[in-house]
N, C-alpha and C. Protein backbone atom coordinates (compact mmCIF):
# COMPACT_ATOMS: atom_id res chain seq x y z
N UNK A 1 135.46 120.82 164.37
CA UNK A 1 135.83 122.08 163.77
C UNK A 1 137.32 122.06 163.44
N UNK A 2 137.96 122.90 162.49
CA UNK A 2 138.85 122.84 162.08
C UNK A 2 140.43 123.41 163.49
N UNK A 3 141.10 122.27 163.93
CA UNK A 3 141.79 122.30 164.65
C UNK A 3 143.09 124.01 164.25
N UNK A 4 142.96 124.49 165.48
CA UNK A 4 144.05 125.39 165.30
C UNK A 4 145.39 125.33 165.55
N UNK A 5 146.25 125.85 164.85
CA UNK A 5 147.85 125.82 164.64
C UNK A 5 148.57 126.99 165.97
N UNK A 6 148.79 126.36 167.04
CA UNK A 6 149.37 127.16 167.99
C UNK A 6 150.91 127.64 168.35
N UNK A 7 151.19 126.76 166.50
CA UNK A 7 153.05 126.75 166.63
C UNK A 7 153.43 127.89 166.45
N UNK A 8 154.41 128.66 167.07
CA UNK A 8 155.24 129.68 166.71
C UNK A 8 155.23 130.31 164.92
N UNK A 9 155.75 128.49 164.22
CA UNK A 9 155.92 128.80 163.27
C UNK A 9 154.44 128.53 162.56
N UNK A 10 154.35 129.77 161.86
CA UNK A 10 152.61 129.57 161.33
C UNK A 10 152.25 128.52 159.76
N UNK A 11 153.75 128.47 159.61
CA UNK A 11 154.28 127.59 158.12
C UNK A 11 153.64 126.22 158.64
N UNK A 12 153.42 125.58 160.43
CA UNK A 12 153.03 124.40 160.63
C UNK A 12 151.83 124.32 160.60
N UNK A 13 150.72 125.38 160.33
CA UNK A 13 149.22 124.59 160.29
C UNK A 13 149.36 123.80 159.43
N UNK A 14 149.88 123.47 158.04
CA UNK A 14 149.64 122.08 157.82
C UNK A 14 149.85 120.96 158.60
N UNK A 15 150.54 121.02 159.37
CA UNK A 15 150.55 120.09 160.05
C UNK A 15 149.80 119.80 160.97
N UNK A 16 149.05 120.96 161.57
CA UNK A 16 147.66 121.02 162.69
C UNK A 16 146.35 120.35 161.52
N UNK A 17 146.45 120.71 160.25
CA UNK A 17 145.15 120.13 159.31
C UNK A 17 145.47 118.86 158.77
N UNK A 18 146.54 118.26 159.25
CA UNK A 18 146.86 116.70 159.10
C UNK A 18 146.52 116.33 160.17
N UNK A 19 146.71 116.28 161.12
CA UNK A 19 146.37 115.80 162.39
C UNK A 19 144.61 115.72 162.31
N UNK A 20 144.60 116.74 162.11
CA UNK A 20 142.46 116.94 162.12
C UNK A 20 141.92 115.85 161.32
N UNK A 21 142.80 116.24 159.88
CA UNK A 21 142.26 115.03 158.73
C UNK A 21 142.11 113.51 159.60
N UNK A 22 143.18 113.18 159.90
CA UNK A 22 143.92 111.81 160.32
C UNK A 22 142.84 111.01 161.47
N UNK A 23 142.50 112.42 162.40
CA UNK A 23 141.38 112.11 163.35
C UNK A 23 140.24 111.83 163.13
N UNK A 24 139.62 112.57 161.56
CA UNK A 24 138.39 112.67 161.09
C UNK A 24 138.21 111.24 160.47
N UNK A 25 139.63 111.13 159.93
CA UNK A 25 139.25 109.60 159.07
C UNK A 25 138.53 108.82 159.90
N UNK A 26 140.04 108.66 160.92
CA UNK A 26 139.58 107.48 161.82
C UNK A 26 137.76 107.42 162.16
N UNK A 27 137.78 108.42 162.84
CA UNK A 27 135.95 108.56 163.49
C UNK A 27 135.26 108.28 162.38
N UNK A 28 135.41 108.36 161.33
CA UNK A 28 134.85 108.71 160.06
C UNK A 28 133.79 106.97 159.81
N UNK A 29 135.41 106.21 159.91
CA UNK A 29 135.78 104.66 160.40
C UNK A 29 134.38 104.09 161.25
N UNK A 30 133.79 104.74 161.95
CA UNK A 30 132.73 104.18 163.48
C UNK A 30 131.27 104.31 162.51
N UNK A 31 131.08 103.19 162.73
CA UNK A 31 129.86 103.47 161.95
C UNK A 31 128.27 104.15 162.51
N UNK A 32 128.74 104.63 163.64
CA UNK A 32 127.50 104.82 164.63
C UNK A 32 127.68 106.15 164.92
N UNK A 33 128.94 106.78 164.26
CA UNK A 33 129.34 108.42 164.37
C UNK A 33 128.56 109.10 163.27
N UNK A 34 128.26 110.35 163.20
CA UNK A 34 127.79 111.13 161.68
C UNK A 34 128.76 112.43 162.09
N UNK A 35 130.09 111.83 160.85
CA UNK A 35 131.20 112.97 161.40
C UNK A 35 130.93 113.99 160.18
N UNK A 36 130.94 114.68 160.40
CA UNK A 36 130.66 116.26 159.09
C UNK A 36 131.98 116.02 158.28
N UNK A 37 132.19 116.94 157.03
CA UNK A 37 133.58 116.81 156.44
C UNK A 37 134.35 118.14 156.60
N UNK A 38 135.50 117.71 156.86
CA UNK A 38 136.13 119.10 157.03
C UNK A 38 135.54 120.23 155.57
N UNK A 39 135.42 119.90 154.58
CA UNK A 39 135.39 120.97 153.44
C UNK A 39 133.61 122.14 154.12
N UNK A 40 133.21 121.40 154.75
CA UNK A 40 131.49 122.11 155.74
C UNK A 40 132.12 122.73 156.96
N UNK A 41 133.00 122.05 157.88
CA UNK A 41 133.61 122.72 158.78
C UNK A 41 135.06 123.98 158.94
N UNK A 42 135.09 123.87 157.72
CA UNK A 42 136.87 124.97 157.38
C UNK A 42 135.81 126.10 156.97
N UNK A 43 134.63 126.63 156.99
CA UNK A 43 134.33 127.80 156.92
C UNK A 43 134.26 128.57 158.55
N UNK A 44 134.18 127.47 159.26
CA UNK A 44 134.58 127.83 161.01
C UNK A 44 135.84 128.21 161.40
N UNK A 45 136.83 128.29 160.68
CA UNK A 45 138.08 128.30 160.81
C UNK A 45 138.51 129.46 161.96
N UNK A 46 138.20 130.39 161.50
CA UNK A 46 138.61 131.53 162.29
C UNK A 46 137.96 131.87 163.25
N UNK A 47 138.43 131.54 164.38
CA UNK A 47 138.06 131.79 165.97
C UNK A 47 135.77 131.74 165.24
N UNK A 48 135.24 130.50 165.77
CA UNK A 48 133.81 130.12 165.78
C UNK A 48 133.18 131.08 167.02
N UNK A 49 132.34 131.74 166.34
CA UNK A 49 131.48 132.89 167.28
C UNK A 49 130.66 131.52 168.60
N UNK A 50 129.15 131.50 167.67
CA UNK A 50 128.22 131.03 168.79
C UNK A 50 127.92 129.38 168.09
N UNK A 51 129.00 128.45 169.26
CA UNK A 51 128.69 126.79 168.89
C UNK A 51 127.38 126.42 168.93
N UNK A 52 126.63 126.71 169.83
CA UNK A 52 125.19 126.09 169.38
C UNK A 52 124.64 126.56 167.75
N UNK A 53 124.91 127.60 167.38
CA UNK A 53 124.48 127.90 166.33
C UNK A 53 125.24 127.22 165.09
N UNK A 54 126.34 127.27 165.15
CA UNK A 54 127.54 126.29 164.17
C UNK A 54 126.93 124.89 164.41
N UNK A 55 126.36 124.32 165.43
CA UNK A 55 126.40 122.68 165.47
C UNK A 55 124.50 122.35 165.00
N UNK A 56 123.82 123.75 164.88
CA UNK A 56 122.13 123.50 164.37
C UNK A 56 122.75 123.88 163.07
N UNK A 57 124.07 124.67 162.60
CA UNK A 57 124.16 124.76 160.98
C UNK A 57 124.48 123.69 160.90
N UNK A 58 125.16 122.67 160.68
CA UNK A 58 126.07 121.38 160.44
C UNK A 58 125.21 120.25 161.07
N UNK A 59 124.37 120.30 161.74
CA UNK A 59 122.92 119.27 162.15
C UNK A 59 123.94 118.06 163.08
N UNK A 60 124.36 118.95 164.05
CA UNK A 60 125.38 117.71 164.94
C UNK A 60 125.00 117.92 166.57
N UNK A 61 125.15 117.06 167.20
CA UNK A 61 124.90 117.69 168.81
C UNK A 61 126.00 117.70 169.55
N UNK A 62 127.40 116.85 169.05
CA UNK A 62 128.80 117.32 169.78
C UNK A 62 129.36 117.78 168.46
N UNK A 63 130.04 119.11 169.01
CA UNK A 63 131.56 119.29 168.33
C UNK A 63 132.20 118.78 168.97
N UNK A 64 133.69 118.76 168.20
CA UNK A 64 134.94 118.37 168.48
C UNK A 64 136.10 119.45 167.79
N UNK A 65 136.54 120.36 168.91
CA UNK A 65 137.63 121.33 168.55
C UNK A 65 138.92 120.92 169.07
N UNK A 66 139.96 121.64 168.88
CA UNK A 66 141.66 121.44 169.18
C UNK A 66 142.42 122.07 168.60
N UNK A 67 143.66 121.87 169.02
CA UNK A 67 144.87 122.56 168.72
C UNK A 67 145.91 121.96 168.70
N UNK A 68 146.70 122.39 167.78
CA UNK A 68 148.10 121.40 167.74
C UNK A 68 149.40 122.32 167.98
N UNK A 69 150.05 121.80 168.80
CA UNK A 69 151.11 122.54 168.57
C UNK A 69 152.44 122.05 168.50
N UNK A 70 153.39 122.32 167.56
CA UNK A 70 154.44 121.81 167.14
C UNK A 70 155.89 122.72 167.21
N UNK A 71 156.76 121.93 168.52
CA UNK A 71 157.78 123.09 168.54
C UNK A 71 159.28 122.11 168.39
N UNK A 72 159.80 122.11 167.29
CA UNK A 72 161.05 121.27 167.34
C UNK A 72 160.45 119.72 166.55
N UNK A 73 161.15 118.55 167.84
CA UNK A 73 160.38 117.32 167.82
C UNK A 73 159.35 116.79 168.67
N UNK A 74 158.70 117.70 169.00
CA UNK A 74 157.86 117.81 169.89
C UNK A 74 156.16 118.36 169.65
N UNK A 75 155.22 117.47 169.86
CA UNK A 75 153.99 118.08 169.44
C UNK A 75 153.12 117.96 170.48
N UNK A 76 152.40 119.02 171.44
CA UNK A 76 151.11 118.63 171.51
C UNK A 76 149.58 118.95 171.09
N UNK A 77 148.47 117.97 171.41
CA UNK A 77 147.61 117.83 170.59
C UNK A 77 146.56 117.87 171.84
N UNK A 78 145.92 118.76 171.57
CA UNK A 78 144.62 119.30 172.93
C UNK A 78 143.03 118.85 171.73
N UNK A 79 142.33 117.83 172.41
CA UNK A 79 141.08 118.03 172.42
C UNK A 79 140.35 118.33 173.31
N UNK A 80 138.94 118.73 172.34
CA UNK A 80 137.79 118.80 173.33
C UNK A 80 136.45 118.60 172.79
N UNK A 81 135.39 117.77 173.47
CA UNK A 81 134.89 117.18 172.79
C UNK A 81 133.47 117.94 173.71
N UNK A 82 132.39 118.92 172.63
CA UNK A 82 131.26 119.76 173.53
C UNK A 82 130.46 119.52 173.32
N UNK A 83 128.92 119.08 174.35
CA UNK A 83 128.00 119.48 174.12
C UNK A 83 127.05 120.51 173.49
N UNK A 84 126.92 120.56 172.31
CA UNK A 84 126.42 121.76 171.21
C UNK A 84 125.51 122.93 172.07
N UNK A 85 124.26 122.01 172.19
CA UNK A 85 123.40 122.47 172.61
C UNK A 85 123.40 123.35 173.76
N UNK A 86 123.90 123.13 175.11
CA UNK A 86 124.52 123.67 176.46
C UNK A 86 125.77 124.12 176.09
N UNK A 87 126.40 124.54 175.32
CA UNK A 87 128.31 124.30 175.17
C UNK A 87 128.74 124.10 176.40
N UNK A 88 128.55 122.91 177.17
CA UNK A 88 129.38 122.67 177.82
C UNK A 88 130.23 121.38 178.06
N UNK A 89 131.53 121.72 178.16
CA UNK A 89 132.52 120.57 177.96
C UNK A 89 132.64 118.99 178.64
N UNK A 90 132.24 117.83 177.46
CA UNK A 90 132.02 116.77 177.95
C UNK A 90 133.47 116.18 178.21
N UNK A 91 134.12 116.01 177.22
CA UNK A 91 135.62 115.68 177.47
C UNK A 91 136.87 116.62 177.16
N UNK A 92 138.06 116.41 177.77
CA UNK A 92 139.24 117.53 176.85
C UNK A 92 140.55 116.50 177.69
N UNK A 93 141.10 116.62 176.46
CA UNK A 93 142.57 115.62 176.67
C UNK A 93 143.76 116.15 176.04
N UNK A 94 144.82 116.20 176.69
CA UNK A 94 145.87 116.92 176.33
C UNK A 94 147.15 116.10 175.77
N UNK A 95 148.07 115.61 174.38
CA UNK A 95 148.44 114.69 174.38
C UNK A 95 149.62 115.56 173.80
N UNK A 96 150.99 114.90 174.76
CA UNK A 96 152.62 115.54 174.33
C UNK A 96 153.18 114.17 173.85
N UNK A 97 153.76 114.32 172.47
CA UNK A 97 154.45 112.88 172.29
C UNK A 97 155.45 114.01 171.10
N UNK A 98 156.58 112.69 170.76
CA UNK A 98 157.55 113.39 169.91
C UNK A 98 156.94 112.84 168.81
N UNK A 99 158.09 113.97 167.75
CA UNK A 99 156.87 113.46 166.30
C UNK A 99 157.24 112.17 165.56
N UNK A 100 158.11 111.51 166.15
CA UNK A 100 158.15 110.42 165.75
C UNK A 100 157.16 108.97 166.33
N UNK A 101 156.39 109.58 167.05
CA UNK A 101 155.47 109.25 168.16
C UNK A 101 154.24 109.82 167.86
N UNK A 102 153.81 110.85 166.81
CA UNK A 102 152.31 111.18 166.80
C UNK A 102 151.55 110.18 166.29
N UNK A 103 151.68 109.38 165.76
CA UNK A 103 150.61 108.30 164.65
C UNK A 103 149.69 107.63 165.97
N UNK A 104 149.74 107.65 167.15
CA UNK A 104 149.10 106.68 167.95
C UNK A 104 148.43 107.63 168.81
N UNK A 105 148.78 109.01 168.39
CA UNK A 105 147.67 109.97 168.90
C UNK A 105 146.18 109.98 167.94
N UNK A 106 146.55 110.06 166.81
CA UNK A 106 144.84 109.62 166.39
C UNK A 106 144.34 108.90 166.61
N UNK A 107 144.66 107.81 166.71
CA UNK A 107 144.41 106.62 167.13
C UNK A 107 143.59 106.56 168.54
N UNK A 108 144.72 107.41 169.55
CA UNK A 108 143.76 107.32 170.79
C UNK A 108 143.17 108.42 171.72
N UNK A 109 142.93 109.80 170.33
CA UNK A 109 141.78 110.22 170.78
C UNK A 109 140.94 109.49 169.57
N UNK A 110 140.64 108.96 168.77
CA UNK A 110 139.55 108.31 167.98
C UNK A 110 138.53 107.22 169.07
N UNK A 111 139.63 106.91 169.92
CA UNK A 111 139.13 105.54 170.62
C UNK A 111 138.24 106.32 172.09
N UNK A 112 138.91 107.65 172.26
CA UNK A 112 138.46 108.46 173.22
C UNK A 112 137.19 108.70 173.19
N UNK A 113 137.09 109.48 172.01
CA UNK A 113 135.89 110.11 171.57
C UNK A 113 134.91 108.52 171.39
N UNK A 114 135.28 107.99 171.10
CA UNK A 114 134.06 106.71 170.80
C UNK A 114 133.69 106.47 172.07
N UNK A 115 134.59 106.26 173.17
CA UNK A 115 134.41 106.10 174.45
C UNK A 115 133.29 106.54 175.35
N UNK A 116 133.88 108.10 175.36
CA UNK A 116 132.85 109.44 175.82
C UNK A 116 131.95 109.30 175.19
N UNK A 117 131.39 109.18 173.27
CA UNK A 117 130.06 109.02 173.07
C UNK A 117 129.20 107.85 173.70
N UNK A 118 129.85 107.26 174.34
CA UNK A 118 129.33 105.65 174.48
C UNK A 118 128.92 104.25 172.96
N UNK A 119 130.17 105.16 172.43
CA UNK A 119 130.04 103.69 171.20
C UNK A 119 131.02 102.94 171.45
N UNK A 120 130.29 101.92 170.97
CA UNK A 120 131.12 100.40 171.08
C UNK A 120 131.15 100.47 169.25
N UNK A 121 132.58 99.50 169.79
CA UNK A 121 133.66 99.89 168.12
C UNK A 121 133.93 97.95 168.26
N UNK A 122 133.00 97.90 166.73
CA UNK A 122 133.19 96.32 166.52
C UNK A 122 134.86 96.02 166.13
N UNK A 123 134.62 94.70 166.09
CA UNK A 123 136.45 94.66 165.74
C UNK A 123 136.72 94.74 164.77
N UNK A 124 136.15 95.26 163.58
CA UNK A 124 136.34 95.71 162.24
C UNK A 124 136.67 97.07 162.32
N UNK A 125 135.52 97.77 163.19
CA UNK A 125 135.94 99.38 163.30
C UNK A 125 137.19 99.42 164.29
N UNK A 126 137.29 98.63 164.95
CA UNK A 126 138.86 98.85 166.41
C UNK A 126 139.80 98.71 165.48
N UNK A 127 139.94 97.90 164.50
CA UNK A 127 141.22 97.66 163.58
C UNK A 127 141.46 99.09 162.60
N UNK A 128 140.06 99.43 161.98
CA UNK A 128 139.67 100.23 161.20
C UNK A 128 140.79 101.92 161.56
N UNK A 129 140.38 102.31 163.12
CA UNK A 129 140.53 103.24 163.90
C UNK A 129 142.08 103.06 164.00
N UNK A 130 142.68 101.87 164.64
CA UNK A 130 144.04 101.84 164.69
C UNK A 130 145.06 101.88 163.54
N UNK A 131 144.24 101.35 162.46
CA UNK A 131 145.62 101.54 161.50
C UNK A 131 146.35 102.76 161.08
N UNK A 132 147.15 102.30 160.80
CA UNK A 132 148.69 103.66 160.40
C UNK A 132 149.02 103.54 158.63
N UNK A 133 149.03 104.76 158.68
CA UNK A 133 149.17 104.60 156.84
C UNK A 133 150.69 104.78 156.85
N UNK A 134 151.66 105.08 157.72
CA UNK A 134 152.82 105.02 158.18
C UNK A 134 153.64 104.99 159.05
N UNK A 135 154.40 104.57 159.34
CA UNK A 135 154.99 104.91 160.59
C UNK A 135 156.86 105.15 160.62
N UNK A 136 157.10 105.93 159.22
CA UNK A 136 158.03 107.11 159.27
C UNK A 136 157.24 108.31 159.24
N UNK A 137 158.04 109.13 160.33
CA UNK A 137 157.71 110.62 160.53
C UNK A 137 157.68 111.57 159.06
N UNK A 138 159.27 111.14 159.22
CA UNK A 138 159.56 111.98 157.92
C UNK A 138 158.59 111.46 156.62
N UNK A 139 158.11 110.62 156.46
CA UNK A 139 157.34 110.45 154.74
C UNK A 139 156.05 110.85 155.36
N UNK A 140 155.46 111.10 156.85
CA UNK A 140 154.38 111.36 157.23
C UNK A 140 154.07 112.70 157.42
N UNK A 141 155.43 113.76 157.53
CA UNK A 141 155.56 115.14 157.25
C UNK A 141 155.38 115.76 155.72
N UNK A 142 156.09 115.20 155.23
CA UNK A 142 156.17 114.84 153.38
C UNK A 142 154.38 114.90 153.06
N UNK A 143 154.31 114.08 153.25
CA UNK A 143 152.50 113.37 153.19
C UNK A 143 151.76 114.82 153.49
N UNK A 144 151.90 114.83 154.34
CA UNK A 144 151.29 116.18 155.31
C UNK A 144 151.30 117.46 154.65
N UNK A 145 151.98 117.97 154.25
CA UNK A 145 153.08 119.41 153.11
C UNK A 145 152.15 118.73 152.27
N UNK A 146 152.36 118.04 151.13
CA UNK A 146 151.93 117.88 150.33
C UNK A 146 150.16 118.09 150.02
N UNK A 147 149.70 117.32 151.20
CA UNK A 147 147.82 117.67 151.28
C UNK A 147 147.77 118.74 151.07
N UNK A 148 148.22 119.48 151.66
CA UNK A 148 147.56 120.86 152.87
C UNK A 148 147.88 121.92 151.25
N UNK A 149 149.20 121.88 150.21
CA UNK A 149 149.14 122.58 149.20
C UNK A 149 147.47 121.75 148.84
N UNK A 150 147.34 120.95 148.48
CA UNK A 150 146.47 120.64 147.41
C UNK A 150 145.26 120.88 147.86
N UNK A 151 144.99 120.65 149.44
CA UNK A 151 143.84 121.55 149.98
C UNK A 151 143.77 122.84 149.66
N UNK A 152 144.27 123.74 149.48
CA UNK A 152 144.58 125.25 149.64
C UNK A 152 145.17 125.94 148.05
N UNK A 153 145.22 124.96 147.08
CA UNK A 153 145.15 125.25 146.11
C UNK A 153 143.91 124.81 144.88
N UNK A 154 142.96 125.59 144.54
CA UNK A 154 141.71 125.26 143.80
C UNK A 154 142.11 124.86 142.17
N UNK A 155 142.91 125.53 141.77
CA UNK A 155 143.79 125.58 140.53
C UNK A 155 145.01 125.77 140.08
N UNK A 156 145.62 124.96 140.49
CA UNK A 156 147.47 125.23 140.57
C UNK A 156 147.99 124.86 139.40
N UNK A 157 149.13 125.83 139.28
CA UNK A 157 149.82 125.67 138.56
C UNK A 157 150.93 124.61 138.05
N UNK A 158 151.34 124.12 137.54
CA UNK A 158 152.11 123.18 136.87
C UNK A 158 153.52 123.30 138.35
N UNK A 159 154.36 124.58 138.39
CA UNK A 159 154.92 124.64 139.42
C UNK A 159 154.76 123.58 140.79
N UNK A 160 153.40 124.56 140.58
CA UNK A 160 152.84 123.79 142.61
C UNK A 160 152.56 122.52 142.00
N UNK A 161 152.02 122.16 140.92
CA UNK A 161 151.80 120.72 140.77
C UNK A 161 153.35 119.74 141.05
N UNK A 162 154.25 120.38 140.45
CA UNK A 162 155.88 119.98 140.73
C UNK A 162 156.08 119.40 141.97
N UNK A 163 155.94 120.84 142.80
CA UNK A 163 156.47 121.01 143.91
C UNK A 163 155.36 119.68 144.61
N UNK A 164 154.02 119.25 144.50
CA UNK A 164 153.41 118.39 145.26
C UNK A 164 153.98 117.06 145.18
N UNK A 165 154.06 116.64 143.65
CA UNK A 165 154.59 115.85 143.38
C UNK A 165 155.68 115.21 144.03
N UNK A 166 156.66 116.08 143.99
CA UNK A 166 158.14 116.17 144.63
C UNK A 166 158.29 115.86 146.05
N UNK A 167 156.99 116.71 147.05
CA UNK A 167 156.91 115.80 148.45
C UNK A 167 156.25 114.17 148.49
N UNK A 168 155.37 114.07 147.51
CA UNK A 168 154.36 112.82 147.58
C UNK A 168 155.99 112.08 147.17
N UNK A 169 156.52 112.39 145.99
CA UNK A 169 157.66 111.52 145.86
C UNK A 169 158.89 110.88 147.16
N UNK A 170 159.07 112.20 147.74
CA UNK A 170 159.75 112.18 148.81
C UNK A 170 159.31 111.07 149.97
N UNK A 171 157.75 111.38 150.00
CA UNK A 171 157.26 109.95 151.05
C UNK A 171 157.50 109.22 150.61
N UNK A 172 156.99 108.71 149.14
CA UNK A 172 157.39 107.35 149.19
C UNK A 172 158.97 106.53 149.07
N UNK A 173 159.66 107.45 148.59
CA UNK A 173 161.13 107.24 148.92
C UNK A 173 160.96 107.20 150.49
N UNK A 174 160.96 107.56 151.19
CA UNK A 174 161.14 107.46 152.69
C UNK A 174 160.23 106.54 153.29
N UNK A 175 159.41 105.91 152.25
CA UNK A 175 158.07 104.81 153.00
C UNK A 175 157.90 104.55 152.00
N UNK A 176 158.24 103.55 151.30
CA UNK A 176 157.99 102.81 149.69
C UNK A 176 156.56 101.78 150.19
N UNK A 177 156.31 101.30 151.48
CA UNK A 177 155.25 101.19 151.78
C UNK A 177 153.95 102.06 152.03
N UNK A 178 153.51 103.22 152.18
CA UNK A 178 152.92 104.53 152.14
C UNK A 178 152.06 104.06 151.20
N UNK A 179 150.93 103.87 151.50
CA UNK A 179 149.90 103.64 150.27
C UNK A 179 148.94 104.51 149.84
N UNK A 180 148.89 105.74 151.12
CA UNK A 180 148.20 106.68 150.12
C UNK A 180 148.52 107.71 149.70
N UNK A 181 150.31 107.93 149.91
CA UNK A 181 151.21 108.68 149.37
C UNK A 181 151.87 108.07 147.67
N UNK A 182 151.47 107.03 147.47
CA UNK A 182 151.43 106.10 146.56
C UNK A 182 150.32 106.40 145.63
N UNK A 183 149.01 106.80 146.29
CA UNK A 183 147.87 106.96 145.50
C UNK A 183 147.81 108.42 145.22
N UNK A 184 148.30 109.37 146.11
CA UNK A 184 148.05 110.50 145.95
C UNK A 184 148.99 111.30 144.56
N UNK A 185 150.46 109.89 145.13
CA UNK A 185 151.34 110.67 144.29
C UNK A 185 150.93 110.30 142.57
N UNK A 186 149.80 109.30 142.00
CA UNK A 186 149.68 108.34 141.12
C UNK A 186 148.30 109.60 140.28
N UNK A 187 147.55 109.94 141.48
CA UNK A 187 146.44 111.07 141.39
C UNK A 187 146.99 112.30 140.34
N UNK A 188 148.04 113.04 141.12
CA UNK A 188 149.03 114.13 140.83
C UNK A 188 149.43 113.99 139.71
N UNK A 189 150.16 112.51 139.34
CA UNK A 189 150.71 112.40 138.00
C UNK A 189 149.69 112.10 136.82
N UNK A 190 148.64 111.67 137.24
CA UNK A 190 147.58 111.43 135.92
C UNK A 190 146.79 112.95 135.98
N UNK A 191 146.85 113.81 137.03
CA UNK A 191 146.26 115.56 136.66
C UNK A 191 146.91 115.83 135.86
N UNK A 192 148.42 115.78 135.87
CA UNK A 192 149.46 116.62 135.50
C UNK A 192 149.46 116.16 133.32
């Protein structure tokens, strides 16, 4: 389900729906998972009434909810991983790292959650799960801003198209390696 933004500043749920994305990929990655897509799960957004009933809509038998919270350089990242059917809680892990330090949190709740389901992750999917599409913060904040408009905008204007542009640009100036700040920013310019 779509992870909640517990920062002060409410300007950071993008950054709580990067984190979710980032997690989803990875699992996404396991070939023995059937992970839903966030665009089926962001109608749960706002505080989810009754989980057994959300997880027979979405045809799943664990959710996976959380929260991010981001204060300064500092983030933490709470999962929890439920039994649908019983809602009751199989795993929950609490992870504080600085944000120059989050990229190896998806990473290892991805490896978590495979764990707790009892999948085994061939070494195609272990590589799959670990990789980093960066590892500057700053072009990974950039990256981040930038989605979360284009999630949240259905038809934007030339402006917001600017303004996306302008962060996707920003990553890759700050990560000229960034390859899907590279693709995204390549996307943007052939809409535009």
């Amino acid at each position: 389900l779509p992870f909640e933004n517990l920062s002060a500043d409410q300007g950071n749920a993008y950054f709580a729906d990067g984190i979710q994305d980032e997690i989803l990929t990875r699992l996404a990655k396991i070939g023995a998972l059937k992970v839903i897509s966030r665009t089926s799960t962001q109608q749960y957004a706002a505080k989810p009434g009754n989980l057994p009933e959300i997880a027979r809509q979405l045809g799943v038998a664990t959710v996976l909810e959380g929260s991010v919270q981001k204060v300064g350089n500092a983030v933490r990242v709470t999962v929890q991983l439920i039994k649908a059917a019983t809602d009751e809680h199989l795993w929950a892990e609490t992870y504080d790292r600085k944000l120059d330090d989050i990229f190896g949190v998806e990473t290892e709740v991805a490896q978590a959650i495979a764990s707790e389901l009892q999948v085994k992750l061939s070494g195609g999917e272990q590589t799959a799960v670990a990789g980093r599409s960066t590892a500057n913060a700053a072009a990974y904040d950039a990256y981040l801003r930038a989605r979360a408009i284009e999630a949240h905008e259905s038809n934007p204007s030339t402006d917001i198209l600017r303004s996306v542009l302008a962060l996707y640009g920003d990553a890759v100036r700050l990560d000229p390696a960034f390859a899907l700040a590279w693709a995204r920013l390549a996307i943007v310019k052939s809409f535009m």
